[in-house]
Protein backbone atom coordinates (compact mmCIF):
# COMPACT_ATOMS: atom_id res chain seq x y z
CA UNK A 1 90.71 -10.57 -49.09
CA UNK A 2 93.08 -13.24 -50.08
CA UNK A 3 90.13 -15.77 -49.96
CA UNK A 4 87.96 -14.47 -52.29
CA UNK A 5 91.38 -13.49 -54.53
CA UNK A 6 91.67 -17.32 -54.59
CA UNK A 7 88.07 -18.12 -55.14
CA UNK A 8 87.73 -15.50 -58.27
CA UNK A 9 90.95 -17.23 -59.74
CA UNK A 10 89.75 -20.77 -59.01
CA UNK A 11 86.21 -20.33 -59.96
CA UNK A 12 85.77 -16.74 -61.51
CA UNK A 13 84.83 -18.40 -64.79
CA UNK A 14 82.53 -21.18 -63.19
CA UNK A 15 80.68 -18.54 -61.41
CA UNK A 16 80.56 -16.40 -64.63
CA UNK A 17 78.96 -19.69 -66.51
CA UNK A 18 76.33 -20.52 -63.85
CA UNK A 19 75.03 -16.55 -63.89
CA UNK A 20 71.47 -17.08 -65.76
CA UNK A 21 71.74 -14.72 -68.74
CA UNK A 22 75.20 -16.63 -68.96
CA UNK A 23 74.59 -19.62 -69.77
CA UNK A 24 74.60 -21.36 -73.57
CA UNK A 25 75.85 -17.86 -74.21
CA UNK A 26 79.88 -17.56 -72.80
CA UNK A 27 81.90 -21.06 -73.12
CA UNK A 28 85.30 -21.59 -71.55
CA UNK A 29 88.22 -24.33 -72.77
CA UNK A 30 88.49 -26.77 -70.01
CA UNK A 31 92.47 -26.87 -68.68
CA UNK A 32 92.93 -30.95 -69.13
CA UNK A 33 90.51 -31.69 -72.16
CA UNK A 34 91.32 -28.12 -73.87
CA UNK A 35 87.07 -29.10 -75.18
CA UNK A 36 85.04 -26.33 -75.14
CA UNK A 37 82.35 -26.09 -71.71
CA UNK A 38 79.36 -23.79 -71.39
CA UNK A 39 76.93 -24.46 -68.94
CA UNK A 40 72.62 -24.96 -70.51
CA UNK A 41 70.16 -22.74 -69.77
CA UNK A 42 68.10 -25.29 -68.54
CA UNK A 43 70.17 -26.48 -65.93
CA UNK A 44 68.41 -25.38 -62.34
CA UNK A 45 71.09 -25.06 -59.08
CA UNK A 46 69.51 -25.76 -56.13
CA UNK A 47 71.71 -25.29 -53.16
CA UNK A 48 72.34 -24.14 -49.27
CA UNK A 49 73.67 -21.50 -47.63
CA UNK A 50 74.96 -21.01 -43.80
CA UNK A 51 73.94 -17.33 -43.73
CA UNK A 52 74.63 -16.99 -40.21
CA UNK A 53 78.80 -18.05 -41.26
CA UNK A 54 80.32 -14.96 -41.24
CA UNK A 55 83.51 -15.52 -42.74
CA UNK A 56 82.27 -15.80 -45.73
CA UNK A 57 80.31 -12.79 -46.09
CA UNK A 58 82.21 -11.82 -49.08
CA UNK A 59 81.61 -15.38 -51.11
CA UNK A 60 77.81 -14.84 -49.95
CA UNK A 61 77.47 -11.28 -51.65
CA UNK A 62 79.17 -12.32 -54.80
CA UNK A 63 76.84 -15.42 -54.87
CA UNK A 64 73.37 -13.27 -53.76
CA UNK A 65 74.21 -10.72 -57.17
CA UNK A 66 73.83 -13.96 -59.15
CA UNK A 67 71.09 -16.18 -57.63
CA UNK A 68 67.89 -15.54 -56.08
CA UNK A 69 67.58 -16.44 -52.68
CA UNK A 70 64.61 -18.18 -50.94
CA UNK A 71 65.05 -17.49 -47.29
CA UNK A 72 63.65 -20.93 -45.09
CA UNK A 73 62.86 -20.07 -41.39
CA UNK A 74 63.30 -22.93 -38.82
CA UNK A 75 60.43 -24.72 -38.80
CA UNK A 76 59.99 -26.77 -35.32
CA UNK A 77 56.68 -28.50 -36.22
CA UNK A 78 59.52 -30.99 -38.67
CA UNK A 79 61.26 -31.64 -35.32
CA UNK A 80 59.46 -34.84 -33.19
CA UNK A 81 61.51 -34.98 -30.04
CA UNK A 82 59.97 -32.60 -27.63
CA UNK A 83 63.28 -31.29 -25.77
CA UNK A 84 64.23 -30.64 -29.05
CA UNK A 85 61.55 -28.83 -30.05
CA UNK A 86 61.57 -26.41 -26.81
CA UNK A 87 65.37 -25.71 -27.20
CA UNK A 88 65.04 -24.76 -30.58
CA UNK A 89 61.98 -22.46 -29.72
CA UNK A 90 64.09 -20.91 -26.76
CA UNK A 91 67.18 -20.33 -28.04
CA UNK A 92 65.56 -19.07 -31.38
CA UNK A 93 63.27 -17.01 -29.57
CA UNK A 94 66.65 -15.37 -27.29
CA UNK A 95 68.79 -14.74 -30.28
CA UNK A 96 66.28 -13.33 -32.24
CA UNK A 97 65.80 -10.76 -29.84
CA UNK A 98 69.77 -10.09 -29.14
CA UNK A 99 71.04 -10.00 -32.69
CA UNK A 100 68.20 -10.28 -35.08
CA UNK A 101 66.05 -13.39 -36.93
CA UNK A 102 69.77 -14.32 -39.74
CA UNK A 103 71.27 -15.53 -36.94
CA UNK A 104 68.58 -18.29 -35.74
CA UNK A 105 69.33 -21.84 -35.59
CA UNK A 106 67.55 -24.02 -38.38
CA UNK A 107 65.72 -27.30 -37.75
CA UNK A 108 67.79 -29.17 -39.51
CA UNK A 109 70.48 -29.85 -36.50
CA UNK A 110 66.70 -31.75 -34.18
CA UNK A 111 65.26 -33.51 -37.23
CA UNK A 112 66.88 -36.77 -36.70
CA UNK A 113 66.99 -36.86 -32.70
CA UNK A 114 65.09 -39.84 -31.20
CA UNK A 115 65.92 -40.02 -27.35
CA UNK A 116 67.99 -38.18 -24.61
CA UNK A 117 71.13 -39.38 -25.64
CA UNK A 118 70.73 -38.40 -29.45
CA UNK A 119 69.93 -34.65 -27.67
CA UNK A 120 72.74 -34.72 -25.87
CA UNK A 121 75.46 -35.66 -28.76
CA UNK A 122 73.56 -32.93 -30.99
CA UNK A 123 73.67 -29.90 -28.05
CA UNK A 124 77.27 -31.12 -27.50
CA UNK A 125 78.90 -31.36 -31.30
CA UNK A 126 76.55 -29.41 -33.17
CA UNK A 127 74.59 -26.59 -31.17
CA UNK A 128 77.50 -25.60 -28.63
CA UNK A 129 80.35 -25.14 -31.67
CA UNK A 130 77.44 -23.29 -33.58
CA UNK A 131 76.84 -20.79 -30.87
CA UNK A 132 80.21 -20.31 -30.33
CA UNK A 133 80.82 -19.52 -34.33
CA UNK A 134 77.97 -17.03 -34.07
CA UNK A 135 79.19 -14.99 -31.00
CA UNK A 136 82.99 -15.09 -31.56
CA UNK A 137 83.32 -12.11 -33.89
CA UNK A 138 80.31 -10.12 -32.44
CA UNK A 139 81.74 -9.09 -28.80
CA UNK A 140 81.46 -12.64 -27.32
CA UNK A 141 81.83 -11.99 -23.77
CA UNK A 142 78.63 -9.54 -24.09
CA UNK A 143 76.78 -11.88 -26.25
CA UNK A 144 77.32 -15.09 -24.04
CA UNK A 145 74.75 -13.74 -21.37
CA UNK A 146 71.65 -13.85 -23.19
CA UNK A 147 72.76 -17.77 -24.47
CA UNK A 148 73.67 -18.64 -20.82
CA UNK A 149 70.14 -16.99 -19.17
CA UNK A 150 68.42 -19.93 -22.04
CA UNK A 151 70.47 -22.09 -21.22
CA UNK A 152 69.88 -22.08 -17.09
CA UNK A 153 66.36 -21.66 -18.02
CA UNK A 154 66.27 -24.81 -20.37
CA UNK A 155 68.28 -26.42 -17.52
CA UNK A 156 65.92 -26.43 -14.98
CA UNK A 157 63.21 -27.84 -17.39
CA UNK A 158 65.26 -30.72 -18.94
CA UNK A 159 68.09 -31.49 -16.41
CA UNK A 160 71.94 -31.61 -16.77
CA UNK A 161 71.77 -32.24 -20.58
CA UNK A 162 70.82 -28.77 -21.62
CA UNK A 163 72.98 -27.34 -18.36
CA UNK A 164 76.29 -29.14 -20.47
CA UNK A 165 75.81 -26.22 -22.55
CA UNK A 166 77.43 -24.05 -20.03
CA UNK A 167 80.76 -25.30 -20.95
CA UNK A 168 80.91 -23.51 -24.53
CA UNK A 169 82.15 -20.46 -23.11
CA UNK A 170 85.65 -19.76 -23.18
């Protein structure tokens, strides 16, 4: 609770401002300039959210009240490297099944991969910490054999890069 105590006495009145039926309507005096600050009506904020990060499950409802969401699914057909492509599809595909479509793994993370090594630096820095953020509050030591079955699976198909997976688990 003391997080969101600090974020509603940080920015309580900047998330007041950006509310649509806010805005040009409520200003606020700026603490260094003492001038006056409202945010325009016509002012569109487009922005990302980590839906999957629970820890900040309360931010996320206070922000969902005042925005409309547009949920994006991972799209593999934007990803070119074919390992990539399969591991996203797997993995998607197991934790979809095990703890429901939120928690999938976006695109974004295979986009830029061109070659093996690329894969490897990506599974090792980026997927492996990002499965292990998932499954830490949400019984990890049950949830780790569904990732593990994938990732022996994906091992045998793409060699020891996928198998370096393993080593996520505590």
């Amino acid at each position: 609770m003391k997080l969101i105590e600090g974020i509603s006495l940080n920015f309580g009145e900047l998330i007041t401002l950006i509310e649509e039926d806010k805005r040009d309507v409520i200003e606020v005096v700026l603490p260094y300039s003492k001038k006056l600050f409202t945010i325009p009506s016509n002012l569109f904020i487009i922005g990302t959210m980590n839906s999957t990060d629970k820890s900040i499950a309360l931010i996320d409802i206070a922000l969902r009240r005042r925005f409309t969401f547009v949920k994006m699914k991972p799209n593999d057909e934007l990803i070119n490297h074919p390992k990539s492509k399969e591991l996203l599809k797997a993995l998607n595909q197991k934790i979809t099944e095990k703890l429901g479509e939120d928690y999938q793994i976006g695109h974004s993370y295979f986009m830029k991969i061109e070659n093996d090594a690329d894969f490897s630096f990506v599974i090792k820095y980026k997927i492996k910490p990002l499965l292990k953020s998932i499954l830490w509050g949400y019984g990890w030591a049950k949830r780790c054999t569904f990732i593990i079955g994938t990732i022996r699976m994906l091992g045998a198909i793409f060699g020891d890069i996928c198998g370096s997976v393993l080593n996520f688990i505590p």
